[in-house]
Protein backbone atom coordinates (compact mmCIF):
# COMPACT_ATOMS: atom_id res chain seq x y z
CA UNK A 1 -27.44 1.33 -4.21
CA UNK A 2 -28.55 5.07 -3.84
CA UNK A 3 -28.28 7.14 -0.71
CA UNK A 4 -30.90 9.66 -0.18
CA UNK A 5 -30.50 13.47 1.00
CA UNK A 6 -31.97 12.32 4.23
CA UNK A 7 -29.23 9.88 4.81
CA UNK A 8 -26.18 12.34 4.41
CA UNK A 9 -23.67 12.38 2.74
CA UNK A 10 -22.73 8.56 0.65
CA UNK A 11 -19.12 9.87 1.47
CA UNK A 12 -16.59 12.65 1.93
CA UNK A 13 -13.22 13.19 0.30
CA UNK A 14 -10.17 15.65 1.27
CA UNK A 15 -6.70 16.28 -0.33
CA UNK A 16 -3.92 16.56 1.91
CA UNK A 17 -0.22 17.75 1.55
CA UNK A 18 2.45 16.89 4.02
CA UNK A 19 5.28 18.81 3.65
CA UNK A 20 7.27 16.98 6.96
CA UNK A 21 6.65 13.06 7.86
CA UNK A 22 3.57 12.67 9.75
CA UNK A 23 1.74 9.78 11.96
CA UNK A 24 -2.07 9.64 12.11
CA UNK A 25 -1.78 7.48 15.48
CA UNK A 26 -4.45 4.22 15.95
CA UNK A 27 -7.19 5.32 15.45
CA UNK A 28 -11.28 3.93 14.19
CA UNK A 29 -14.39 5.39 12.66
CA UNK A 30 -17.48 3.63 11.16
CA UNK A 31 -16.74 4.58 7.56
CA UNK A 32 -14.85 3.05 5.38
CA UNK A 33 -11.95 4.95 4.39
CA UNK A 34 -9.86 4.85 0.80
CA UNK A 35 -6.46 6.35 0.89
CA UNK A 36 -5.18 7.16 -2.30
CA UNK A 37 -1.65 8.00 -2.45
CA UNK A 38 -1.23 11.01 -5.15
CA UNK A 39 2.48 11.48 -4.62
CA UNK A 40 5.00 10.16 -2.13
CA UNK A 41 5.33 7.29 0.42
CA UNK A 42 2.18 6.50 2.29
CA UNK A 43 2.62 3.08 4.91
CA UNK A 44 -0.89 1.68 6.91
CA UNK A 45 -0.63 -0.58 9.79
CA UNK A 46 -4.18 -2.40 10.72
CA UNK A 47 -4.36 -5.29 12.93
CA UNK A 48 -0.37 -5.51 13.25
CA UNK A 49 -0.11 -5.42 9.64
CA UNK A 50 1.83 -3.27 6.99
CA UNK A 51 0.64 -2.18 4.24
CA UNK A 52 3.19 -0.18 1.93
CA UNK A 53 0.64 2.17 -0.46
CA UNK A 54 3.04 2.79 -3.60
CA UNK A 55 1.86 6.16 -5.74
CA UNK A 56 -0.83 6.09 -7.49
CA UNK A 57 -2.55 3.50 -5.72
CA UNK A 58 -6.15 3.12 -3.84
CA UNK A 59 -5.86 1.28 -0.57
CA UNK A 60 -9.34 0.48 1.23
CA UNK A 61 -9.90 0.02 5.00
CA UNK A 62 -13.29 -0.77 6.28
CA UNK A 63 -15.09 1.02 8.82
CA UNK A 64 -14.28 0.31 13.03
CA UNK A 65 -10.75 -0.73 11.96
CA UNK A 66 -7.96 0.69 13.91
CA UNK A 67 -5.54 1.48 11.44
CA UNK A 68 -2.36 3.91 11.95
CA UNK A 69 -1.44 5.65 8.91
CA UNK A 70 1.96 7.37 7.86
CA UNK A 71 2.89 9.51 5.70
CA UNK A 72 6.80 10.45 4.49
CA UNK A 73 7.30 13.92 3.95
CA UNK A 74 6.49 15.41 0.67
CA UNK A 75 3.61 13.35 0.11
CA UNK A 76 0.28 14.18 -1.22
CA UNK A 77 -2.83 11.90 -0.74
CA UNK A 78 -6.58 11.80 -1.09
CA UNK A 79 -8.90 10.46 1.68
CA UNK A 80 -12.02 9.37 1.03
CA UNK A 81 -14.78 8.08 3.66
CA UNK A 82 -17.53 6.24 2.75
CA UNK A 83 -20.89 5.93 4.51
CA UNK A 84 -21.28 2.59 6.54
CA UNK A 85 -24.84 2.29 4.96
CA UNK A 86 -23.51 1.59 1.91
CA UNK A 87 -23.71 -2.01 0.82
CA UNK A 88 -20.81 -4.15 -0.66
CA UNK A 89 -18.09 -2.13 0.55
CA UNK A 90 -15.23 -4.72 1.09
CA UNK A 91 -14.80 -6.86 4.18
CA UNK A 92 -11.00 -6.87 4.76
CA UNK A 93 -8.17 -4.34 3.72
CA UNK A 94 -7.16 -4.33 0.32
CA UNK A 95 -6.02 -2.82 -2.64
CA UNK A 96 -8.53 -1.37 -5.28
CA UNK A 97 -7.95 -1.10 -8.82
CA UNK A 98 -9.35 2.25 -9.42
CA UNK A 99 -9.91 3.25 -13.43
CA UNK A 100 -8.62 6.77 -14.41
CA UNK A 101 -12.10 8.23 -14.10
CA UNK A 102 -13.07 6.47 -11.00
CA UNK A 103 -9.70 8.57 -9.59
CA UNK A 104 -11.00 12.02 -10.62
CA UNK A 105 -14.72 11.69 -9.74
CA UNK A 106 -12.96 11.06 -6.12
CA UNK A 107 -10.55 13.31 -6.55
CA UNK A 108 -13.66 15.70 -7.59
CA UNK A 109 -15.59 14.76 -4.59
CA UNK A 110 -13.05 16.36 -2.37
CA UNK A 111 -14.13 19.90 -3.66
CA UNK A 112 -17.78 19.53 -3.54
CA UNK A 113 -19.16 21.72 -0.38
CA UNK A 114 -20.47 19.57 2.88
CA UNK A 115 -23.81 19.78 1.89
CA UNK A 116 -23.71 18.63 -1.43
CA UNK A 117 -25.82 15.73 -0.67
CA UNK A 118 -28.71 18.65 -0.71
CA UNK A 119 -28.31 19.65 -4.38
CA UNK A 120 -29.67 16.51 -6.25
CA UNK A 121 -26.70 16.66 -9.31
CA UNK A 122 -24.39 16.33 -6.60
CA UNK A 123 -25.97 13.66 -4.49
CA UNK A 124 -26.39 11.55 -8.03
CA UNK A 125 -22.80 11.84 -8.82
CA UNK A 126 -21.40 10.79 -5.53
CA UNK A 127 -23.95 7.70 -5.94
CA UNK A 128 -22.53 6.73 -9.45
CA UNK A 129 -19.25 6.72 -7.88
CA UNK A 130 -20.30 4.91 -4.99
CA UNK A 131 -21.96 2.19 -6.99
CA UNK A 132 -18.60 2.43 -9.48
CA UNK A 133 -16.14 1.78 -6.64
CA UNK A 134 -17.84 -1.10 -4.66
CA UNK A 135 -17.54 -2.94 -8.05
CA UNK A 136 -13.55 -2.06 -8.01
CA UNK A 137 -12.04 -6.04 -7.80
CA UNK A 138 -9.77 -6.14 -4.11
CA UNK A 139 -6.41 -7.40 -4.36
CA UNK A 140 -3.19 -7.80 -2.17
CA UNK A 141 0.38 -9.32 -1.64
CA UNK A 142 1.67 -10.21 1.54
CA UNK A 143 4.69 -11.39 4.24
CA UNK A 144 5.75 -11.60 7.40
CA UNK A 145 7.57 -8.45 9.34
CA UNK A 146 9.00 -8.87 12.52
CA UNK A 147 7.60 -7.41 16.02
CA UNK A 148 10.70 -6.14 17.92
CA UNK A 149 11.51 -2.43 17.36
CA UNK A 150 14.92 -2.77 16.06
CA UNK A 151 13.96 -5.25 12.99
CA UNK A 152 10.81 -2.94 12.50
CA UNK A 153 13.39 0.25 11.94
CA UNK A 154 15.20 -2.23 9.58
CA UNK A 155 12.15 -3.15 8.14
CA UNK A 156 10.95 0.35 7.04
CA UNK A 157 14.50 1.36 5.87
CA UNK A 158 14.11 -2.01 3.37
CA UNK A 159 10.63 -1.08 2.71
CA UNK A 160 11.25 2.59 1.43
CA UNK A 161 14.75 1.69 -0.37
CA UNK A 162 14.71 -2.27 -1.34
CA UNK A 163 17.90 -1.41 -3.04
CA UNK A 164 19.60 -1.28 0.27
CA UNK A 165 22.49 -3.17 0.07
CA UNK A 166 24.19 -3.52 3.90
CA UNK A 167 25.20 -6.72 4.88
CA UNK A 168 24.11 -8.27 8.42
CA UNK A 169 27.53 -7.03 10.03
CA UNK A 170 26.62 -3.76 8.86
CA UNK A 171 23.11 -3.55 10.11
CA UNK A 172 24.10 -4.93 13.63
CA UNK A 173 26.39 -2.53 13.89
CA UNK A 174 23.77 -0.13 13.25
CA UNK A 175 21.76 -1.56 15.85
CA UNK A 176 24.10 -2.20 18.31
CA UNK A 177 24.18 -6.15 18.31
CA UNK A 178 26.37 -8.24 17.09
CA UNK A 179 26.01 -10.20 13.77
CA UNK A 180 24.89 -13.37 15.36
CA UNK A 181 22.44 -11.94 17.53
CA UNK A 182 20.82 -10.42 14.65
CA UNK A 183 20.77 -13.10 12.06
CA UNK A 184 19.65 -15.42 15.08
CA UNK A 185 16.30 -12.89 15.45
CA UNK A 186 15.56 -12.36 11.77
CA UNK A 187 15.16 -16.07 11.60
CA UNK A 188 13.10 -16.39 14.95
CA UNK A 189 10.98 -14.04 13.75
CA UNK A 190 10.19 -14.62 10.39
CA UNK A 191 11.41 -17.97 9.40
CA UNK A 192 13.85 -16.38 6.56
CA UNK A 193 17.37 -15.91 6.74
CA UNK A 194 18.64 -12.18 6.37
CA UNK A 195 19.41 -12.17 2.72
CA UNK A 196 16.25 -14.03 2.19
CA UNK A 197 13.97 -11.57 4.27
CA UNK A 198 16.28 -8.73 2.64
CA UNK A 199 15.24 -10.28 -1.34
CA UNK A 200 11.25 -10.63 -0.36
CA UNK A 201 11.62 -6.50 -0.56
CA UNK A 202 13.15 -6.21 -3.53
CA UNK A 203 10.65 -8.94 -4.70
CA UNK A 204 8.02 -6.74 -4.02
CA UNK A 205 9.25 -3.55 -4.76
CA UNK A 206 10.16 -5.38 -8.56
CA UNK A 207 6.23 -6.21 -8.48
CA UNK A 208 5.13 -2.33 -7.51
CA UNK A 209 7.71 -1.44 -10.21
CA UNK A 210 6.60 -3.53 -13.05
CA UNK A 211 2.70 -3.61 -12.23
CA UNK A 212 2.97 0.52 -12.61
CA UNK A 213 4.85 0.55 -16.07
CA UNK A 214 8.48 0.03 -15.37
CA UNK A 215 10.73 -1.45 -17.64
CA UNK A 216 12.29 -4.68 -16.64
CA UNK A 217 15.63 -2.37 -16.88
CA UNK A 218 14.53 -0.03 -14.82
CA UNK A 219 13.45 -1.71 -12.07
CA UNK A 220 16.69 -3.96 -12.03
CA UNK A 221 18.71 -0.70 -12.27
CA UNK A 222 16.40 0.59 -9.63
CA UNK A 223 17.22 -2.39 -6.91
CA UNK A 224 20.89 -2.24 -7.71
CA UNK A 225 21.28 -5.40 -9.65
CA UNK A 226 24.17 -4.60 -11.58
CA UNK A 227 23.06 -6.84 -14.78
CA UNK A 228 19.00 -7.27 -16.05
CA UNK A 229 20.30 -10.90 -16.31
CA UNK A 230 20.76 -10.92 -12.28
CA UNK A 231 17.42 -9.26 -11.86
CA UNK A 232 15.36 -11.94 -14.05
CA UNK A 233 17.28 -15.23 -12.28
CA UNK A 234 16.03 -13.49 -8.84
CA UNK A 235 13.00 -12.79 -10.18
CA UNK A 236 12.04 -16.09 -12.21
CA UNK A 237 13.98 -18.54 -9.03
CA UNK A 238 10.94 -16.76 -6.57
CA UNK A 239 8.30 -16.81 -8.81
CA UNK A 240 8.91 -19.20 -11.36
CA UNK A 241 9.13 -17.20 -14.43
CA UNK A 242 10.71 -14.56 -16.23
CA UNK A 243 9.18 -11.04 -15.04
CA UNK A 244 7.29 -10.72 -18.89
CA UNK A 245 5.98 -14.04 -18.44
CA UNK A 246 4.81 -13.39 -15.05
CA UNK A 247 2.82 -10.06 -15.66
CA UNK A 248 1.15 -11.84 -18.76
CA UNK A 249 -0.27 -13.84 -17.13
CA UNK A 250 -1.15 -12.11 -14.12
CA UNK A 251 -2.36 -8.80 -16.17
CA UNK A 252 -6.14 -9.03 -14.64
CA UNK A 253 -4.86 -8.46 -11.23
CA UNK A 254 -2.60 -6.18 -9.18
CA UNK A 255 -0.27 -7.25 -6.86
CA UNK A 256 1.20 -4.75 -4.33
CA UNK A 257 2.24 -6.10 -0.75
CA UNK A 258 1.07 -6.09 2.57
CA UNK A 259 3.47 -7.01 5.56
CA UNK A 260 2.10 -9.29 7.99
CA UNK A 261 3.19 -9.25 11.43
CA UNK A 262 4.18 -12.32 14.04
């Protein structure tokens, strides 16, 4: 569809740089809002859920959705609002599978002036890559994170480095339980033992990895599996194959995970 002068802008788009970790707290607007993460670690929680944003990646929330987002330091990211006029935006939060020209006309858009819905070359490109993104296909991987704070700060340090390797005496320590008490209430809360919850990480950080151009030996060496042999039985026991296998046959869509809480 095309947006007219009269109607504003179709959408808006700003680059930001955080040199120190930042928190946009809960907040919601009527436009839909794309956060593509240009460099660094970018996490969004909406409706008590997760989503880790890896670089590189387009990540779409749809307007009057309270959504916290946070950002580690030394992260750049573009965000992009889109006019809730528009028609077949996407319904639920997702990730968008943006080609490399899609990512600079956005990228583009966030040096046009205000007004550049008044200048008709201007208002036509934003409309060609309006009607180029709402035909982007949506796509997401999810599981469960736990709701007390203590799990949550274990959560985040698994999230950012899935190669993590401290054992549940180690981590209760940490927290200031003991090792029972801990295993007991990763369980409770999300049905999985601690190694379990612990390997769905690295499971999706080895998806992130691979999906973005890693080699298999990379992203083993990457999660601290000491062999590539380790890393495929790990991989292939979750999902059922080998890791080439896998992305074969999976190569139309992108996987990248969501965490859902309890």
């Amino acid at each position: 569809m095309d947006i007219s002068s009269k109607s504003g802008p179709c959408a808006r788009a700003i680059i930001l740089s955080r040199d120190k970790e930042h928190i946009k707290e809960e907040h919601s607007h009527p436009e839909g809002e794309l956060v593509l993460n240009l460099k660094g670690n970018i996490n969004c929680t909406v409706n008590n859920t997760l989503w880790v944003i890896p670089q590189h990646c387009a990540f779409f929330i749809p307007g009057n959705k309270p959504h916290q987002v946070k950002t580690a330091a030394h992260t750049d990211y573009c965000l992009a609002f889109v006019n809730p006029i528009i028609d077949g935006l996407p319904e639920k939060c997702g990730f968008l599978t943006l080609s490399p020209l899609l990512r600079e006309m956005i990228l583009h858009m966030a040096t046009m002036p205000e007004n550049y819905y008044e200048n008709d070359h201007d208002l036509h490109f934003a409309n060609v890559m309006i009607n180029t993104l709402i035909k982007m296909p949506v796509a997401s991987y999810s599981m469960s994170i736990p709701y007390s704070p203590k799990l949550k700060e274990i959560a985040d340090v698994l999230s950012s480095d899935p190669s993590d390797r401290k054992t549940v005496a180690e981590w209760a320590k940490t927290m200031g339980m003991s090792e029972r008490t801990l295993a007991r209430l990763v369980i409770n809360e999300t049905g999985l033992t601690f190694g379990q919850w612990r390997q769905q990480f690295q499971l999706f950080a080895a998806l992130r990895k691979l999906e973005t151009g890693s080699s298999i030996q990379q992203t083993a060496w990457d999660l601290g599996y000491e062999s590539v042999t380790a890393f495929i039985t790990m991989f292939k026991k979750h999902f059922g194959k080998p890791p080439r296998k896998y992305l074969a046959e999976h190569e139309d869509e992108i996987l990248y995970p969501s965490f859902h809480g309890i």
